[in-house]
Protein backbone atom coordinates (compact mmCIF):
# COMPACT_ATOMS: atom_id res chain seq x y z
CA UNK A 1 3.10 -14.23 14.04
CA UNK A 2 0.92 -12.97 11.61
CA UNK A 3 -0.52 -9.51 11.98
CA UNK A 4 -3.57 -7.52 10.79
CA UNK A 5 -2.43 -4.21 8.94
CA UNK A 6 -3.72 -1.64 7.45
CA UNK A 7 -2.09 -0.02 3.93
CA UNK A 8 -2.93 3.09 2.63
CA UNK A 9 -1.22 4.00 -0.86
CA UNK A 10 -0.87 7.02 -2.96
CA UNK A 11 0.25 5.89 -6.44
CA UNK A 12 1.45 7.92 -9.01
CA UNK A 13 -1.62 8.49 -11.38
CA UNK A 14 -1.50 7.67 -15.22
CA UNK A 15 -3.12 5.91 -18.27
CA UNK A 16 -2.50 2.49 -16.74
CA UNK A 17 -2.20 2.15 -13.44
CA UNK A 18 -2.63 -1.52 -13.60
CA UNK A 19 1.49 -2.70 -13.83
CA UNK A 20 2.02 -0.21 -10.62
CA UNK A 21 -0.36 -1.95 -9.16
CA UNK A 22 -0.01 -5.41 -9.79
CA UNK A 23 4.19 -4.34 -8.53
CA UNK A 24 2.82 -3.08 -5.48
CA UNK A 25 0.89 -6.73 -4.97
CA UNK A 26 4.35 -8.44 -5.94
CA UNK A 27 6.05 -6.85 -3.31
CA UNK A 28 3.55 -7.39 -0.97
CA UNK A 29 3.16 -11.18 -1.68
CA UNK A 30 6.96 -11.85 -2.02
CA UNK A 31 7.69 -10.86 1.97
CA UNK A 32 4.63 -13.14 2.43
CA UNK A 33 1.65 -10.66 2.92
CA UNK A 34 -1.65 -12.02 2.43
CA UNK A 35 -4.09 -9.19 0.78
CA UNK A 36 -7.10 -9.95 2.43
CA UNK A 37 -9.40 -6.94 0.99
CA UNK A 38 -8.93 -4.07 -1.47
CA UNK A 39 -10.60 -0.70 -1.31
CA UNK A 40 -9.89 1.21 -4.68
CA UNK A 41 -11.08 5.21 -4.63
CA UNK A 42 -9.43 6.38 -7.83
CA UNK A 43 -7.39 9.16 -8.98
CA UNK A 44 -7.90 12.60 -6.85
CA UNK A 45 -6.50 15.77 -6.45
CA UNK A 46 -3.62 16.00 -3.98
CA UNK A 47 -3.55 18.52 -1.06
CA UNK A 48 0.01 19.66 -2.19
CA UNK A 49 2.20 18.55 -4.50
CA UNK A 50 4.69 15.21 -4.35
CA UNK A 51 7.00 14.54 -6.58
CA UNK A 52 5.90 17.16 -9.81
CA UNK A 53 2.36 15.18 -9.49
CA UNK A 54 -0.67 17.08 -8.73
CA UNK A 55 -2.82 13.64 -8.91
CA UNK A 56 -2.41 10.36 -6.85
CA UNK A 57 -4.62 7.28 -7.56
CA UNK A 58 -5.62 6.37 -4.32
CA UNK A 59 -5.74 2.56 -2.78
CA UNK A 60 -6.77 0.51 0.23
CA UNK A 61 -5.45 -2.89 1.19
CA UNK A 62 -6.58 -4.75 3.59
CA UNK A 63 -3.14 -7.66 4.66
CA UNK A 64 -1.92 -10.20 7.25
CA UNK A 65 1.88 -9.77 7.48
CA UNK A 66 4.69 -10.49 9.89
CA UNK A 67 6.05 -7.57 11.19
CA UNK A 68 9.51 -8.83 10.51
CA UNK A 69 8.71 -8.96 6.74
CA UNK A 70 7.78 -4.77 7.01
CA UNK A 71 11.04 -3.42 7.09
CA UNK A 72 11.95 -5.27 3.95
CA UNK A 73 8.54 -4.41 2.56
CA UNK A 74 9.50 -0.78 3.31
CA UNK A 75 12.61 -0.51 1.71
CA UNK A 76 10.94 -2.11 -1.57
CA UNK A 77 8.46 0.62 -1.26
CA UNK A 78 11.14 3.47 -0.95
CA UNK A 79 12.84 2.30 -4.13
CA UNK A 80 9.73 2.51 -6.32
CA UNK A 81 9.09 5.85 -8.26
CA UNK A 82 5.54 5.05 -8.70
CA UNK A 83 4.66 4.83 -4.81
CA UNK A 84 4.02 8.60 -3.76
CA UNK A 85 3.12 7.65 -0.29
CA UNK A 86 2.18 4.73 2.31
CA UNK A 87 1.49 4.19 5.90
CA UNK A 88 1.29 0.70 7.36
CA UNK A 89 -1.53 1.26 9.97
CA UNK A 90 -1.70 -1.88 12.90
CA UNK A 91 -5.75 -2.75 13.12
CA UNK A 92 -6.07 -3.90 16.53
CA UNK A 93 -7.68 -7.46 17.53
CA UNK A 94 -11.12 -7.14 18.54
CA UNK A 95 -11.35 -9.64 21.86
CA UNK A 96 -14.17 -12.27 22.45
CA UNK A 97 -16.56 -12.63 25.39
């Protein structure tokens, strides 16, 4: 069963973020996620330092996913350089009256 997530990412910043991006998507869409929104807030300054970078381009997805498909998501995610950090956050169902 599907399930309503959401993904915080800190990518590693540079001239074109658009490929890391776009792998991030792949990933995503190869376990079967469907990216229902995207919130984009740009390169900031990071708190501390990860990884030699002093700058993360921050992103927002919004995805349906079965949690099955997050563990393989997850170890995609480990393996790729140019993903600094992500937390898979479970947005609870609101009910109907």
């Amino acid at each position: 069963m599907m399930k309503k997530y959401e993904l915080p990412l800190v990518l590693r910043a540079g001239e074109d973020i658009e490929p890391v991006k776009e792998s991030v998507k792949a990933i995503l869409q190869k376990h079967g996620a469907q990216i229902e929104a995207e919130d984009v807030w740009g390169t900031r300054k990071l708190a501390y330092e990860i990884d030699n970078e002093r700058e993360g381009y921050y992103l927002i997805l919004i995805l349906e996913v079965t949690p099955q498909a997050l563990e393989k998501i997850t170890s995609e995610f480990r393996l790729n350089s140019d993903i600094l950090r992500y937390l898979f956050i479970k947005i609870k169902e609101t009910q109907k009256k």
